[in-house]
Protein backbone atom coordinates (compact mmCIF):
# COMPACT_ATOMS: atom_id res chain seq x y z
CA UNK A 1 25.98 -47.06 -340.42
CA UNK A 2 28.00 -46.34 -337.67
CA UNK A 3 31.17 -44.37 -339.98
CA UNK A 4 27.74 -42.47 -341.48
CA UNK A 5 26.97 -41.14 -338.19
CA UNK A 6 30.31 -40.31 -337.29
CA UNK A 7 31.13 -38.40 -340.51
CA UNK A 8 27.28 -36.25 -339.57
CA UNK A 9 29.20 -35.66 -335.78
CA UNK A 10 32.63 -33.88 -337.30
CA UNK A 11 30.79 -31.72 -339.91
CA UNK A 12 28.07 -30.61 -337.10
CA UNK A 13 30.92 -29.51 -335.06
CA UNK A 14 33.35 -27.95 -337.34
CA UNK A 15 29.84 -25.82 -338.43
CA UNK A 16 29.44 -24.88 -335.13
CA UNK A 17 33.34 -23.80 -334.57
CA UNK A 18 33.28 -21.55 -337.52
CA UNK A 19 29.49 -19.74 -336.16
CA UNK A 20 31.71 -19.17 -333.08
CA UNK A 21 34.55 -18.10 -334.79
CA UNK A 22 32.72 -15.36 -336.84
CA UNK A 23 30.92 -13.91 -333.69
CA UNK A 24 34.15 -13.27 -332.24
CA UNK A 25 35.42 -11.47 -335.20
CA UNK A 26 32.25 -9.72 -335.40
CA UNK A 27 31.98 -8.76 -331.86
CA UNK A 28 35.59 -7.57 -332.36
CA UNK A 29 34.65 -5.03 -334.91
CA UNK A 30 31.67 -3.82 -332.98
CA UNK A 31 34.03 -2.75 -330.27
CA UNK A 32 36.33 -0.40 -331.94
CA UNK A 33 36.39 3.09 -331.56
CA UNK A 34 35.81 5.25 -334.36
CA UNK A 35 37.69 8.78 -334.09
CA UNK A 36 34.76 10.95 -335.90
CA UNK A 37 35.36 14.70 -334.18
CA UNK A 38 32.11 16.94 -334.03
CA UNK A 39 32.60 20.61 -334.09
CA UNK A 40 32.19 22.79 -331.00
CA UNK A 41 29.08 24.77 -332.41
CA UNK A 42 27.49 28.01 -329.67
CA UNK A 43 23.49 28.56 -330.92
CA UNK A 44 22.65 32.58 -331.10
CA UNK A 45 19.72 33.93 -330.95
CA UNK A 46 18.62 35.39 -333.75
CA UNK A 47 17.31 39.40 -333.09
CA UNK A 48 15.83 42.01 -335.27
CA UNK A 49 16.66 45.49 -334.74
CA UNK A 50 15.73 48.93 -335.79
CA UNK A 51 18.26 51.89 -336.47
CA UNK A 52 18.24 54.99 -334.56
CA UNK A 53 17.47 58.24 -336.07
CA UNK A 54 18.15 61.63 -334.69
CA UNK A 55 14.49 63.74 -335.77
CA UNK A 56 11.43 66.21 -333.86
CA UNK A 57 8.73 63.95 -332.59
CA UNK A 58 6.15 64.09 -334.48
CA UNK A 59 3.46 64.21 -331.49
CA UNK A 60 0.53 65.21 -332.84
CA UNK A 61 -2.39 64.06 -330.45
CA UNK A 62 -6.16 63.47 -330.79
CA UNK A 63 -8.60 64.72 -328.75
CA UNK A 64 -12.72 65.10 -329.42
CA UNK A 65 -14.14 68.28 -329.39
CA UNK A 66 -17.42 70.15 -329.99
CA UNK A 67 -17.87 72.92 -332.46
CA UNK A 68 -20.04 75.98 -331.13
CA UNK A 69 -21.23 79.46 -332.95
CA UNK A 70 -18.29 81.71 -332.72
CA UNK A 71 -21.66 83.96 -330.85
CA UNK A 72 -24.76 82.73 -329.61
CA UNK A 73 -26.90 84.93 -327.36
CA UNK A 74 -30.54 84.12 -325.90
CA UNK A 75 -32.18 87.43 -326.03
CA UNK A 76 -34.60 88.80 -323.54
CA UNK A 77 -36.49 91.14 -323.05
CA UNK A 78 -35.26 94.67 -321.10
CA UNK A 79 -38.96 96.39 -320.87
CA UNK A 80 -42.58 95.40 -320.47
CA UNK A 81 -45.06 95.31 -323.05
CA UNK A 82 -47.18 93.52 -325.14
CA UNK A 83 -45.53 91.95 -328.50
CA UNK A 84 -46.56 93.34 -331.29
CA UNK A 85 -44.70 92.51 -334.46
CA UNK A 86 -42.19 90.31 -335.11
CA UNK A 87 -39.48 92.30 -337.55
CA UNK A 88 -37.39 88.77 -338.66
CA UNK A 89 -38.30 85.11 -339.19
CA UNK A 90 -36.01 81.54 -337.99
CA UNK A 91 -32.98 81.59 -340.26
CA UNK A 92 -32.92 85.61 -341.18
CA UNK A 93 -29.91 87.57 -341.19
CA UNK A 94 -30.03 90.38 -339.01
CA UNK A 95 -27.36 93.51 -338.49
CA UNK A 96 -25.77 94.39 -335.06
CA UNK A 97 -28.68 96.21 -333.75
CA UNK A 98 -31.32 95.43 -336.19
CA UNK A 99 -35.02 94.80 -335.06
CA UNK A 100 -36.02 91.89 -333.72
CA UNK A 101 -39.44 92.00 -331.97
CA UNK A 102 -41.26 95.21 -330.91
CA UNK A 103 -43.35 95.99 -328.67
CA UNK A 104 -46.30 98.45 -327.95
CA UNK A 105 -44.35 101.45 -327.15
CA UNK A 106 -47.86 103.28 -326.02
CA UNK A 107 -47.55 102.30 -322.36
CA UNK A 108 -43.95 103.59 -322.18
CA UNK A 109 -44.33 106.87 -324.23
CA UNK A 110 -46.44 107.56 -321.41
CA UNK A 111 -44.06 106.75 -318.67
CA UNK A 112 -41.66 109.14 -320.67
CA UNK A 113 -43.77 112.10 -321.19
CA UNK A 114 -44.73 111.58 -317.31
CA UNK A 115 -40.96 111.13 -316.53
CA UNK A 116 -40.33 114.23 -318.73
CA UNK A 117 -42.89 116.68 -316.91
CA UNK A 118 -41.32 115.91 -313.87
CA UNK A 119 -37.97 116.91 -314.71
CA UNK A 120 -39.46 120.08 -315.83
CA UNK A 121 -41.09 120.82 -311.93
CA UNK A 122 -38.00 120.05 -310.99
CA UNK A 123 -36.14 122.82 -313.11
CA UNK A 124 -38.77 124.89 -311.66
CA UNK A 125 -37.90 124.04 -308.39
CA UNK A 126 -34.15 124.54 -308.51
CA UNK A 127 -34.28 127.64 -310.34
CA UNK A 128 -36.64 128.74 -307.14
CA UNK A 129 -34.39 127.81 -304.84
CA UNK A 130 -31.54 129.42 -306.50
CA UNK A 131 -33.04 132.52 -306.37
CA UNK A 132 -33.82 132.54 -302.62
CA UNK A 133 -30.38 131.62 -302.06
CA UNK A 134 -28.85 134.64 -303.24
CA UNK A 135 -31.52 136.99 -301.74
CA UNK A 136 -30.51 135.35 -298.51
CA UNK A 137 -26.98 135.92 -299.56
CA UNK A 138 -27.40 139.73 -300.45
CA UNK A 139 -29.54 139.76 -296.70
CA UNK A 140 -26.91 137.96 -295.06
CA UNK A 141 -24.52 141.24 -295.76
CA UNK A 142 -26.63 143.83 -294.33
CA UNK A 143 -27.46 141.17 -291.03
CA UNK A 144 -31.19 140.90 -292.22
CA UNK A 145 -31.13 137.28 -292.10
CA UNK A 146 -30.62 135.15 -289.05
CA UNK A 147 -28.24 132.06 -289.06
CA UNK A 148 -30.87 129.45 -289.14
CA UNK A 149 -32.58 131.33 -292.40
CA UNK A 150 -29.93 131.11 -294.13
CA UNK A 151 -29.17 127.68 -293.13
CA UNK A 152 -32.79 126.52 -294.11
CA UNK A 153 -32.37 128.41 -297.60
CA UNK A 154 -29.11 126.38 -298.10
CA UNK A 155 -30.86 123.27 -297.57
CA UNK A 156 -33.42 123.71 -299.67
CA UNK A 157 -31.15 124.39 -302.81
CA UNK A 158 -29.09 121.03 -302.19
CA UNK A 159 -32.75 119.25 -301.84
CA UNK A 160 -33.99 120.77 -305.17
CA UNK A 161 -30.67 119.93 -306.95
CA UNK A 162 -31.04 116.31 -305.61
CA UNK A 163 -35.02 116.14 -306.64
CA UNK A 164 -33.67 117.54 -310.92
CA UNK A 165 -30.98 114.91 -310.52
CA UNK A 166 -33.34 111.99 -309.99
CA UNK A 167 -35.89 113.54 -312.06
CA UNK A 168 -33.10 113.49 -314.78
CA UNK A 169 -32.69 109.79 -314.29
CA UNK A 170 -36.52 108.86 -314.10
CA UNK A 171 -36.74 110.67 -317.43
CA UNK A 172 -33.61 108.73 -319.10
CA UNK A 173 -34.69 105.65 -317.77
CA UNK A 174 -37.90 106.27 -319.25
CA UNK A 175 -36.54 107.25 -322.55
CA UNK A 176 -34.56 104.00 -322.24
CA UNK A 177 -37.06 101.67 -321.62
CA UNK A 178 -39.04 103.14 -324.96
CA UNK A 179 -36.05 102.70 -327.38
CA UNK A 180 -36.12 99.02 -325.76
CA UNK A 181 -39.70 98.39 -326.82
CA UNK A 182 -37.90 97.39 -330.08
CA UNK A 183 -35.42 94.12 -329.36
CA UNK A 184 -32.58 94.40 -331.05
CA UNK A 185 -29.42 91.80 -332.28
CA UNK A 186 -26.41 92.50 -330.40
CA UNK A 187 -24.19 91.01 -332.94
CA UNK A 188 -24.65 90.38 -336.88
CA UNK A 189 -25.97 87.05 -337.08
CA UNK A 190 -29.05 84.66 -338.13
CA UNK A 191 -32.42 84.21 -336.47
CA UNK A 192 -32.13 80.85 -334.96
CA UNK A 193 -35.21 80.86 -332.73
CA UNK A 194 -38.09 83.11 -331.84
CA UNK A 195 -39.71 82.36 -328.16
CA UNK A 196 -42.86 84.79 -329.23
CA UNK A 197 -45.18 85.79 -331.10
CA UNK A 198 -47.51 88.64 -331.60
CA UNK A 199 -50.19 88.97 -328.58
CA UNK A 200 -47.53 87.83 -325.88
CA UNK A 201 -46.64 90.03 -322.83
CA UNK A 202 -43.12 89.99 -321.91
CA UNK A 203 -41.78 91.56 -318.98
CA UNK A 204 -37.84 92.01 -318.36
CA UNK A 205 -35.89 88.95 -318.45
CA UNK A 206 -38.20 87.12 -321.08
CA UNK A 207 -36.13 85.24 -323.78
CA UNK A 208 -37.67 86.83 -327.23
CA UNK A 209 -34.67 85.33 -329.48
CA UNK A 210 -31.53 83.42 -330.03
CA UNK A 211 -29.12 84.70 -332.97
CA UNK A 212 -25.99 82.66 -333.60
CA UNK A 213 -23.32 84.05 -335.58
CA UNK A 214 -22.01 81.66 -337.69
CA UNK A 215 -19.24 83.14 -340.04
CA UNK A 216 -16.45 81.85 -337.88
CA UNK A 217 -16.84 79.25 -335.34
CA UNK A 218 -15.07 77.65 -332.05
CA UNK A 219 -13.82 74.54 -331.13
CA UNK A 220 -13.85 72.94 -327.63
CA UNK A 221 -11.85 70.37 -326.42
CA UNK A 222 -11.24 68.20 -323.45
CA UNK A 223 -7.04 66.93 -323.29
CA UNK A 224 -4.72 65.54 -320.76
CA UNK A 225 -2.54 67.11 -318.49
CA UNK A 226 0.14 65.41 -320.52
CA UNK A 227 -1.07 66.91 -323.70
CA UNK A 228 -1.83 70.38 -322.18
CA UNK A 229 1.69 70.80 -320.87
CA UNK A 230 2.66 70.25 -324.26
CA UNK A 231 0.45 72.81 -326.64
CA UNK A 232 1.39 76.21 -327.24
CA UNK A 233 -1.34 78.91 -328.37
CA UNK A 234 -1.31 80.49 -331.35
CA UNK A 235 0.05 76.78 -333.48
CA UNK A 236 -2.46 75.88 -336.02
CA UNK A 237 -4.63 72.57 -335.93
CA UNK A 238 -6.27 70.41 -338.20
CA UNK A 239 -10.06 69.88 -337.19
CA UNK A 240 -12.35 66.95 -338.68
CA UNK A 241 -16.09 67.02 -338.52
CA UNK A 242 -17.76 63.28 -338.87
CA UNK A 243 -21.53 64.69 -340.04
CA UNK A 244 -19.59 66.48 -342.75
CA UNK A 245 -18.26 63.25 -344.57
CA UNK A 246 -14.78 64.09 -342.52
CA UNK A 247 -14.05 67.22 -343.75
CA UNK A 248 -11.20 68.87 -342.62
CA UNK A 249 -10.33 72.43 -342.00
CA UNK A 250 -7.62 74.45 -339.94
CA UNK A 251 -8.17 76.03 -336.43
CA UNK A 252 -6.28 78.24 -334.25
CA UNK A 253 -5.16 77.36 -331.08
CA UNK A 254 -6.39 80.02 -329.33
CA UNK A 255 -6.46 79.10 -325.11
CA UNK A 256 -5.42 76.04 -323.02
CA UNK A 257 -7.08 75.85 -319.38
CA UNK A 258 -5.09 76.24 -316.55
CA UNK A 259 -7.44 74.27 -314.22
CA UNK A 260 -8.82 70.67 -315.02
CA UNK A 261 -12.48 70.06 -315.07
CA UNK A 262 -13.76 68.69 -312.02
CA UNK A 263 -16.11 66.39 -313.89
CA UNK A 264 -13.78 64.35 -315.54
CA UNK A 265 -10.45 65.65 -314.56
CA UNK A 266 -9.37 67.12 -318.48
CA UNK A 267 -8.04 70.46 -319.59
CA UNK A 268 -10.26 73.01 -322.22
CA UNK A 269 -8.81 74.14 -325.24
CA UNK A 270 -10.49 76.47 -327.60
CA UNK A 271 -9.72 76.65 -331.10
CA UNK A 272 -11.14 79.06 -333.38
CA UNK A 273 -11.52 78.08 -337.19
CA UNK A 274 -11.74 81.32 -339.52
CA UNK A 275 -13.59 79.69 -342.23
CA UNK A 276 -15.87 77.31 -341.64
CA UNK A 277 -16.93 74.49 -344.04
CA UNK A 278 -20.45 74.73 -345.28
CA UNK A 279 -23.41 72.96 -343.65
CA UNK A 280 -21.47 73.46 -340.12
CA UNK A 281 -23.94 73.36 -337.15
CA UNK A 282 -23.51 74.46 -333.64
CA UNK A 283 -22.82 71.15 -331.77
CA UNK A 284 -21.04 68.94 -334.16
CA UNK A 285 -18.43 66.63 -333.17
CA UNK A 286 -15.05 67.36 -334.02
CA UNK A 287 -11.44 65.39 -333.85
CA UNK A 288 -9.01 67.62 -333.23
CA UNK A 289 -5.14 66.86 -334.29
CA UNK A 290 -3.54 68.69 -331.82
CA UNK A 291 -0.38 70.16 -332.31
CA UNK A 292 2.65 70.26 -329.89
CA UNK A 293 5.45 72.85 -329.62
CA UNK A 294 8.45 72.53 -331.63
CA UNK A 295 11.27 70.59 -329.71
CA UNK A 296 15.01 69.80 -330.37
CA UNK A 297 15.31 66.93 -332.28
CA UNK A 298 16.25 64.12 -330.15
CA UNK A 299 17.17 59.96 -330.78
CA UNK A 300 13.93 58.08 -331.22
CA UNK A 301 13.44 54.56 -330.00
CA UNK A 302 10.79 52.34 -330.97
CA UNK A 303 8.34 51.72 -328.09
CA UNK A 304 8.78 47.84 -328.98
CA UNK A 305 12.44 48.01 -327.96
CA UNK A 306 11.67 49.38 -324.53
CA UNK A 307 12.73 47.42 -321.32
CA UNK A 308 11.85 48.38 -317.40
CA UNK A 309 14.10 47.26 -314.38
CA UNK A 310 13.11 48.53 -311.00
CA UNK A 311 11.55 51.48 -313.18
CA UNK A 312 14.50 51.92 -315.16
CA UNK A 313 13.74 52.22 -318.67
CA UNK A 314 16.55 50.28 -321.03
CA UNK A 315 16.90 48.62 -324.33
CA UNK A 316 19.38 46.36 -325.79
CA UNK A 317 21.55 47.59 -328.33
CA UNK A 318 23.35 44.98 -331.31
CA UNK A 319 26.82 46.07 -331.23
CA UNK A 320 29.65 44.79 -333.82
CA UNK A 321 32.83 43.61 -331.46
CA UNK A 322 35.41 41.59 -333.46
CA UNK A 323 32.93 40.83 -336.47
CA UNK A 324 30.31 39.50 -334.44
CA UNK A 325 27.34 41.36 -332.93
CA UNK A 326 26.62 41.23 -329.08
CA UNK A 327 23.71 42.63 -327.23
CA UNK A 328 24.38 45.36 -325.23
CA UNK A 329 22.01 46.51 -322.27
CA UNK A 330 21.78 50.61 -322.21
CA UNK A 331 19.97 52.67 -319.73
CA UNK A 332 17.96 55.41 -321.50
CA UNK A 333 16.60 59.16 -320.02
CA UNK A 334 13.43 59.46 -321.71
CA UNK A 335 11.59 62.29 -322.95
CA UNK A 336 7.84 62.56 -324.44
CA UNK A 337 5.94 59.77 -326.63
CA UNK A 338 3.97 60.08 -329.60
CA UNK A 339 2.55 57.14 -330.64
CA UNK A 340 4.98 53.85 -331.30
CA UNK A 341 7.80 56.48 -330.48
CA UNK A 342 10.10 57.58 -327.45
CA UNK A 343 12.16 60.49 -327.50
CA UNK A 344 15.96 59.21 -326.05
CA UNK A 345 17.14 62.19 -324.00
CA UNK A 346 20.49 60.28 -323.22
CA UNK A 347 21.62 56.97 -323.78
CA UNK A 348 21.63 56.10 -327.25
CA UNK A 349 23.04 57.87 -330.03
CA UNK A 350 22.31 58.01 -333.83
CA UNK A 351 23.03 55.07 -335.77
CA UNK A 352 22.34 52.50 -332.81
CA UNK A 353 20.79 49.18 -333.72
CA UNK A 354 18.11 48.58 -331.14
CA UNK A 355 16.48 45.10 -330.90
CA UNK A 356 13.34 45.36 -331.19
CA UNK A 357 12.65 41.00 -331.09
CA UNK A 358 14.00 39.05 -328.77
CA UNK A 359 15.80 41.30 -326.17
CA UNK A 360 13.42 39.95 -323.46
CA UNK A 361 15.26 36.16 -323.59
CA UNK A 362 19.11 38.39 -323.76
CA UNK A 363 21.64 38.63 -321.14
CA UNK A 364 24.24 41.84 -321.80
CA UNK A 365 27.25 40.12 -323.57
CA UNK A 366 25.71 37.51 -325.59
CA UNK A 367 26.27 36.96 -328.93
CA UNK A 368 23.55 37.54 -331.26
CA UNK A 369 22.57 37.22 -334.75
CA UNK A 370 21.36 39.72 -336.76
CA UNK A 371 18.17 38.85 -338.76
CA UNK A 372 19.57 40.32 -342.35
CA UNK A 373 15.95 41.05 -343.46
CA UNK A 374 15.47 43.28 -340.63
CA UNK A 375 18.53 45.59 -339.84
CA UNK A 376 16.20 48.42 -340.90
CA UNK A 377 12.82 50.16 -339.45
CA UNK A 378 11.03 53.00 -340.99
């Protein structure tokens, strides 16, 4: 029993000699250095960027307008009388100086006939006068006529010229105010409104009609100062009318305000458009696609790539050095804007890759890359 146990004591121990032995080895191998070298990699940022091309701005602006009747006239009444026929109807053409109302001309055929026999007393008068005139003359040569006579005599032929000159005028007057018992257009144009009717007295100043001529038509407009600094009269427009399914025609440029409204601060324009579409009506609302004068073409930058520093505007530019591309910080001169557009007045040139994504995390001198699906705008 006791060699039994003994032989159990030397293999427990020699066991635990070779656990020890391996942990050391193990251990051992744990420890050694392996020699695996990483590469020294530098992440870029990856940029998109749109070419520069050298082209006019297209800067057509929009502005809202109203379209109005190329004429429109209220007219009223110039003599007193009763109405008593109406010569046109709402929506009847009508000549330059057809009838449009008349009046009873009775009244004022007797104011001329009264005016008339007046002028005639008058004649009478002056030709009175002028004769004692020259007797006084022909007395005056022999002394038979004292100074204050003839001085009297004088008078009385400048007062009797004065009384057939105003008679003249009472009678004219009168002779006007009877060719204005009819009302009359004072353009070619259609009836748009009557304000009476047989039976009503009118007196000077009464509105009897409105005629609108409609065979042309104008365009008003509200812009900027911007915009106004940058139109030029006589370009052609294109005008849109919403009530008319968006039909568009072209208008004339014909005016640009030199003072701004003092309502809300904008600039009139007035456009005039030739040939109107059909069905147009006097207070429609109109877009206008105003045009701008014709400029030097110029480089154009996206809006996108646009930077500001202390008011400076500047862009970043991707710029091959060595076979790699680096961003590039450029200060720009600016001109006018059109939409997503700038003009580039100095600073970039044609063919310069702007980046248009991702400039705002770039430093000038970095090392960028290039996004391949993007090295062209349009």
């Amino acid at each position: 029993m006791k060699v039994q146990a003994a032989l159990i004591s030397i293999h427990l121990v020699l066991a635990l000699a070779a656990v020890a032995t391996g942990c050391v080895e193990s251990s051992g191998e744990a420890s050694t250095p392996t020699s695996t070298e990483s590469p020294d990699v530098t992440a870029r940022q990856r940029v998109r960027v749109h070419t520069v091309r050298r082209e006019p701005l297209d800067s057509e602006n929009h502005a809202s307008g109203i379209a109005r009747a190329f004429h429109k006239a209220n007219v009223k009444a110039e003599a007193t009388g009763r109405v008593i026929a109406r010569r046109v109807e709402r929506g009847a053409w009508v000549e330059a100086g057809g009838g449009l109302v008349e009046l009873d001309p009775s009244r004022l055929a007797l104011e001329l006939r009264r005016a008339e026999a007046t002028l005639l007393a008058r004649v009478h008068d002056l030709e009175h006068a002028e004769r004692e005139h020259e007797r006084g003359e022909r007395m005056e040569v022999s002394n038979a006529i004292s100074e204050q006579n003839r001085d009297d005599l004088r008078q009385a032929l400048d007062r009797a010229r004065d009384d057939r000159a105003l008679a003249l005028i009472a009678r004219d007057t009168a002779k006007r105010n009877l060719e204005d018992a009819t009302v009359t257009a004072p353009f070619s144009g259609t009836v748009d409104d009557l304000h009476v009717d047989v039976g009503d007295y009118v007196a000077p100043g009464t509105p009897v009609a409105t005629v609108v001529e409609q065979s042309r038509a104008r365009v008003f407009a509200g812009v900027t100062a911007q915009q106004a600094v940058q139109l030029e009269v006589a370009r052609r427009a294109k005008v849109r009318f919403t009530a008319l399914g968006g039909q568009e025609v072209v208008a004339e440029l014909k005016s640009v305000s030199s003072v701004a409204n003092e309502r809300d601060g904008t600039y009139t324009v007035e456009l005039w458009i030739e040939e109107p579409p059909a069905g147009l009506r006097d207070g429609m609302v109109a877009t206008v696609d105003l045009p701008t004068a014709d400029r030097d073409a110029h480089p154009l930058a996206p809006r996108a790539a646009l930077m500001r520093r202390a008011g400076q505007p500047e862009v970043f530019v991707a710029a091959r050095e060595e076979g790699v591309f680096v961003a590039r910080i450029r200060n720009l001169r600016t001109g006018r804007s059109a939409g997503d557009w700038i003009e580039v007045l100095d600073g970039l040139r044609e063919g310069d890759e702007v980046i248009v994504d991702g400039q705002f995390a770039l430093r000038d001198g970095v090392e960028v890359t290039v996004d391949s699906s993007h090295t062209r705008s349009d």
